[in-house]
C-alpha atoms as a PDB file:
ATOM      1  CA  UNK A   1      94.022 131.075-135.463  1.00  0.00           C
ATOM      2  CA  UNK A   2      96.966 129.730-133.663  1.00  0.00           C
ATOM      3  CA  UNK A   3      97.771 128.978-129.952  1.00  0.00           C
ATOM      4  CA  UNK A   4     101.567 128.696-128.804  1.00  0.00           C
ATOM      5  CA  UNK A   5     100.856 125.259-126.817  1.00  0.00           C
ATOM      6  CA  UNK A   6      98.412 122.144-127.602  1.00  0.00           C
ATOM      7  CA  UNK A   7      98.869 120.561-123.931  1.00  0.00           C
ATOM      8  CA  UNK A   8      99.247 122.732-120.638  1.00  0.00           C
ATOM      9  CA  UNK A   9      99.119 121.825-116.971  1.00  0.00           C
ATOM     10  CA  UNK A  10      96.278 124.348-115.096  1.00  0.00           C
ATOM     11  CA  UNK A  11      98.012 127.307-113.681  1.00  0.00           C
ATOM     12  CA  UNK A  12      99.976 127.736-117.585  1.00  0.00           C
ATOM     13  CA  UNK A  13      99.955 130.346-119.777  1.00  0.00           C
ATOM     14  CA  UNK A  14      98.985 130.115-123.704  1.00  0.00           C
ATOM     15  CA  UNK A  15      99.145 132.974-126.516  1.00  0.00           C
ATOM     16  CA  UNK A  16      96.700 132.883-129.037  1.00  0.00           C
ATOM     17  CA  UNK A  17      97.253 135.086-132.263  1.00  0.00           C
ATOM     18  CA  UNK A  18      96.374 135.568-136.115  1.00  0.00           C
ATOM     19  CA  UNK A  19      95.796 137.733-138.620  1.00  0.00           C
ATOM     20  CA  UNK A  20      92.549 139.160-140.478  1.00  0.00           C
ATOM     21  CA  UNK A  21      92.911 138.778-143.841  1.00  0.00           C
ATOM     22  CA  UNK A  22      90.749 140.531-146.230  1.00  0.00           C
ATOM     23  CA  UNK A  23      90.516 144.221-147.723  1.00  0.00           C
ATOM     24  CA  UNK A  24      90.321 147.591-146.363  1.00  0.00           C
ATOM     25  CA  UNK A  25      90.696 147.888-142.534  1.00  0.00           C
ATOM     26  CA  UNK A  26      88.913 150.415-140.160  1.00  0.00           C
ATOM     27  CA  UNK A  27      91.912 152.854-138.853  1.00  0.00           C
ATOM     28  CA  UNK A  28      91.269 151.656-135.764  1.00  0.00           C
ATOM     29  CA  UNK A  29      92.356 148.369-136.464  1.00  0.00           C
ATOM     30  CA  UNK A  30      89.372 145.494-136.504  1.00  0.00           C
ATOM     31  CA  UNK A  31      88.009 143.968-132.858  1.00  0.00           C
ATOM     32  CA  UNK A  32      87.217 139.515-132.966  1.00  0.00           C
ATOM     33  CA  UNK A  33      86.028 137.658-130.902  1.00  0.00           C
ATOM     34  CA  UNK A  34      87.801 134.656-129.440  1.00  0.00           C
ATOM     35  CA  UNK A  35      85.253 131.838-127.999  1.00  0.00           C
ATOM     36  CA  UNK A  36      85.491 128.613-126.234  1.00  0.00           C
ATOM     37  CA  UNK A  37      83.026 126.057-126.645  1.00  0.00           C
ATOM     38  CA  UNK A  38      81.091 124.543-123.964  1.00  0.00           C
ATOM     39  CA  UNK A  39      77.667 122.685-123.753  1.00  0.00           C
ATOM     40  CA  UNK A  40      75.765 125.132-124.325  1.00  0.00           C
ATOM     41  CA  UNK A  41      77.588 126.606-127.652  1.00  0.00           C
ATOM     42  CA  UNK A  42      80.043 128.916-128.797  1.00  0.00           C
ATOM     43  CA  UNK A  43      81.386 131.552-125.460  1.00  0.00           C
ATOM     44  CA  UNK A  44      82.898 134.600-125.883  1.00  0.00           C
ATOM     45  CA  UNK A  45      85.665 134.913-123.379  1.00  0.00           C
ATOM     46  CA  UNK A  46      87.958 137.951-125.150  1.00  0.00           C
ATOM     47  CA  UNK A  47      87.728 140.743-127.534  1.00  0.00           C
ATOM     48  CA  UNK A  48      91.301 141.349-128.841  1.00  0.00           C
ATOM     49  CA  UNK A  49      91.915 143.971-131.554  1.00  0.00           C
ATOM     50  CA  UNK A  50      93.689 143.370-134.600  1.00  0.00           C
ATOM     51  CA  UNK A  51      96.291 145.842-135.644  1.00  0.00           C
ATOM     52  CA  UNK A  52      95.463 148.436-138.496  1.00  0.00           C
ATOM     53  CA  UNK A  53      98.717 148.321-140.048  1.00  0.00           C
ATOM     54  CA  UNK A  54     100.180 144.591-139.234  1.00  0.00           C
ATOM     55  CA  UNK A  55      96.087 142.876-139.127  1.00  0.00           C
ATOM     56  CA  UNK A  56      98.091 141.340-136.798  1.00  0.00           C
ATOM     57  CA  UNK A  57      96.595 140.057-133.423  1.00  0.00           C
ATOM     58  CA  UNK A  58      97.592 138.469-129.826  1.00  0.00           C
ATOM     59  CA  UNK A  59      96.035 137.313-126.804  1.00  0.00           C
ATOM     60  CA  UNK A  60      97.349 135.361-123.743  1.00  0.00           C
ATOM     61  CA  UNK A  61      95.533 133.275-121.221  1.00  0.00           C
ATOM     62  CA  UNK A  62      96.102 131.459-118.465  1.00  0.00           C
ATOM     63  CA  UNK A  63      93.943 127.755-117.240  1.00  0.00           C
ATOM     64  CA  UNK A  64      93.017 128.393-113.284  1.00  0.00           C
ATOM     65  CA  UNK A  65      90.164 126.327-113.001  1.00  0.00           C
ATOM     66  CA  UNK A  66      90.409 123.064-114.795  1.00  0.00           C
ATOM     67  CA  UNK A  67      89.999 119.865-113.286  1.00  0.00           C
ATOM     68  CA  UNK A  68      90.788 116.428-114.457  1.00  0.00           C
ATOM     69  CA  UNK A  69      92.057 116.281-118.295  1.00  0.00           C
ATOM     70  CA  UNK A  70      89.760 118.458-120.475  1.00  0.00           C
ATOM     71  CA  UNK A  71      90.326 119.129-124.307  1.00  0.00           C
ATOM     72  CA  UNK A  72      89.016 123.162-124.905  1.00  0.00           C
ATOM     73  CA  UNK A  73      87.721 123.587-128.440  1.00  0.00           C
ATOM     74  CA  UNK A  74      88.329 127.737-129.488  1.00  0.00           C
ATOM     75  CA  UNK A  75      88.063 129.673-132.196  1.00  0.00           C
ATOM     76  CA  UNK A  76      87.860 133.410-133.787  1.00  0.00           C
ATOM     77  CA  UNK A  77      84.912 135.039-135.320  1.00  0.00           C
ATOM     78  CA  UNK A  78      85.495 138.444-136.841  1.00  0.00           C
ATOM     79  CA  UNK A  79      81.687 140.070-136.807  1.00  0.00           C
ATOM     80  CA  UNK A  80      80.190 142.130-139.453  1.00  0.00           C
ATOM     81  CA  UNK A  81      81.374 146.115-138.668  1.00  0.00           C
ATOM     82  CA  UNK A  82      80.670 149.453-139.986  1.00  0.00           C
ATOM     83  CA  UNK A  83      83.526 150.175-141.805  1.00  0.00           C
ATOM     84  CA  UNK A  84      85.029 146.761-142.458  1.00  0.00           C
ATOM     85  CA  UNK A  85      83.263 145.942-145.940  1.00  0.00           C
ATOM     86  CA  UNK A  86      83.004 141.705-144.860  1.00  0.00           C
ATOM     87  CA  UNK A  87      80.308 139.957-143.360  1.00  0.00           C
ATOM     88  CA  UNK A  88      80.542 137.598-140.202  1.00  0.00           C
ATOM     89  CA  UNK A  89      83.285 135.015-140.137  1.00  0.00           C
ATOM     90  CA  UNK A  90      85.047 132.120-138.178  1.00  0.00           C
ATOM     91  CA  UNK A  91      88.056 130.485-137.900  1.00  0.00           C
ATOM     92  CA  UNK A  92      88.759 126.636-138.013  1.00  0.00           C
ATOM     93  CA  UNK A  93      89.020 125.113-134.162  1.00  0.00           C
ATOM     94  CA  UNK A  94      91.879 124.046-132.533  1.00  0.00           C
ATOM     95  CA  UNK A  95      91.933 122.164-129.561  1.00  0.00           C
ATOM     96  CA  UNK A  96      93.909 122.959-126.195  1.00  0.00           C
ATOM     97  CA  UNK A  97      94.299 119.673-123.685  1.00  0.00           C
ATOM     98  CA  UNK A  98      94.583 121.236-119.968  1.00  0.00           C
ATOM     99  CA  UNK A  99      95.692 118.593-117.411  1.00  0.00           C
ATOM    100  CA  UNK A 100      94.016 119.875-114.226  1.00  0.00           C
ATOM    101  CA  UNK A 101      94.562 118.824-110.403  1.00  0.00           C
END
């Protein structure tokens, strides 16, 4: 997992993107999850799909309702799939500061 910023202002844009590693891939390509964390545990907020040929995947997202200064904590879990021979996995966490108004 990488994002394309560590500090934004609310209202900005980041890109998150990676790559599956692994063996076979479905010809579909593979879908993940990407999740924020928040009191309560690990949120699913987007379900981007990793290319079949590249295992290549992208996601951008925009801050719109942060307040104060808040440091996110995300990460991406590939789950277990027919036709993807790998059980459930995660990504380290990075951490996005977002300086709210």
């Amino acid at each position: 997992l990488e994002v394309s910023r560590r500090a934004v202002v609310n209202g900005d844009d980041v890109v998150f993107r990676g790559r599956i590693r692994g063996g076979p891939m479905p010809s579909t390509g593979k879908l993940l999850q990407l999740q924020a964390y928040s009191r309560a545990g690990w949120r699913t907020f987007a379900t981007p799909r990793a290319s079949a040929r590249t295992r290549k995947w992208r996601y951008g997202y925009r801050f719109t309702a942060t307040r104060g200064t808040v440091r996110y904590r995300f990460r991406a879990v590939v789950p277990r799939e027919g036709g993807f021979p790998f059980v459930r996995g995660a990504s380290r966490s990075l951490k996005v500061v977002v300086h709210g108004l």
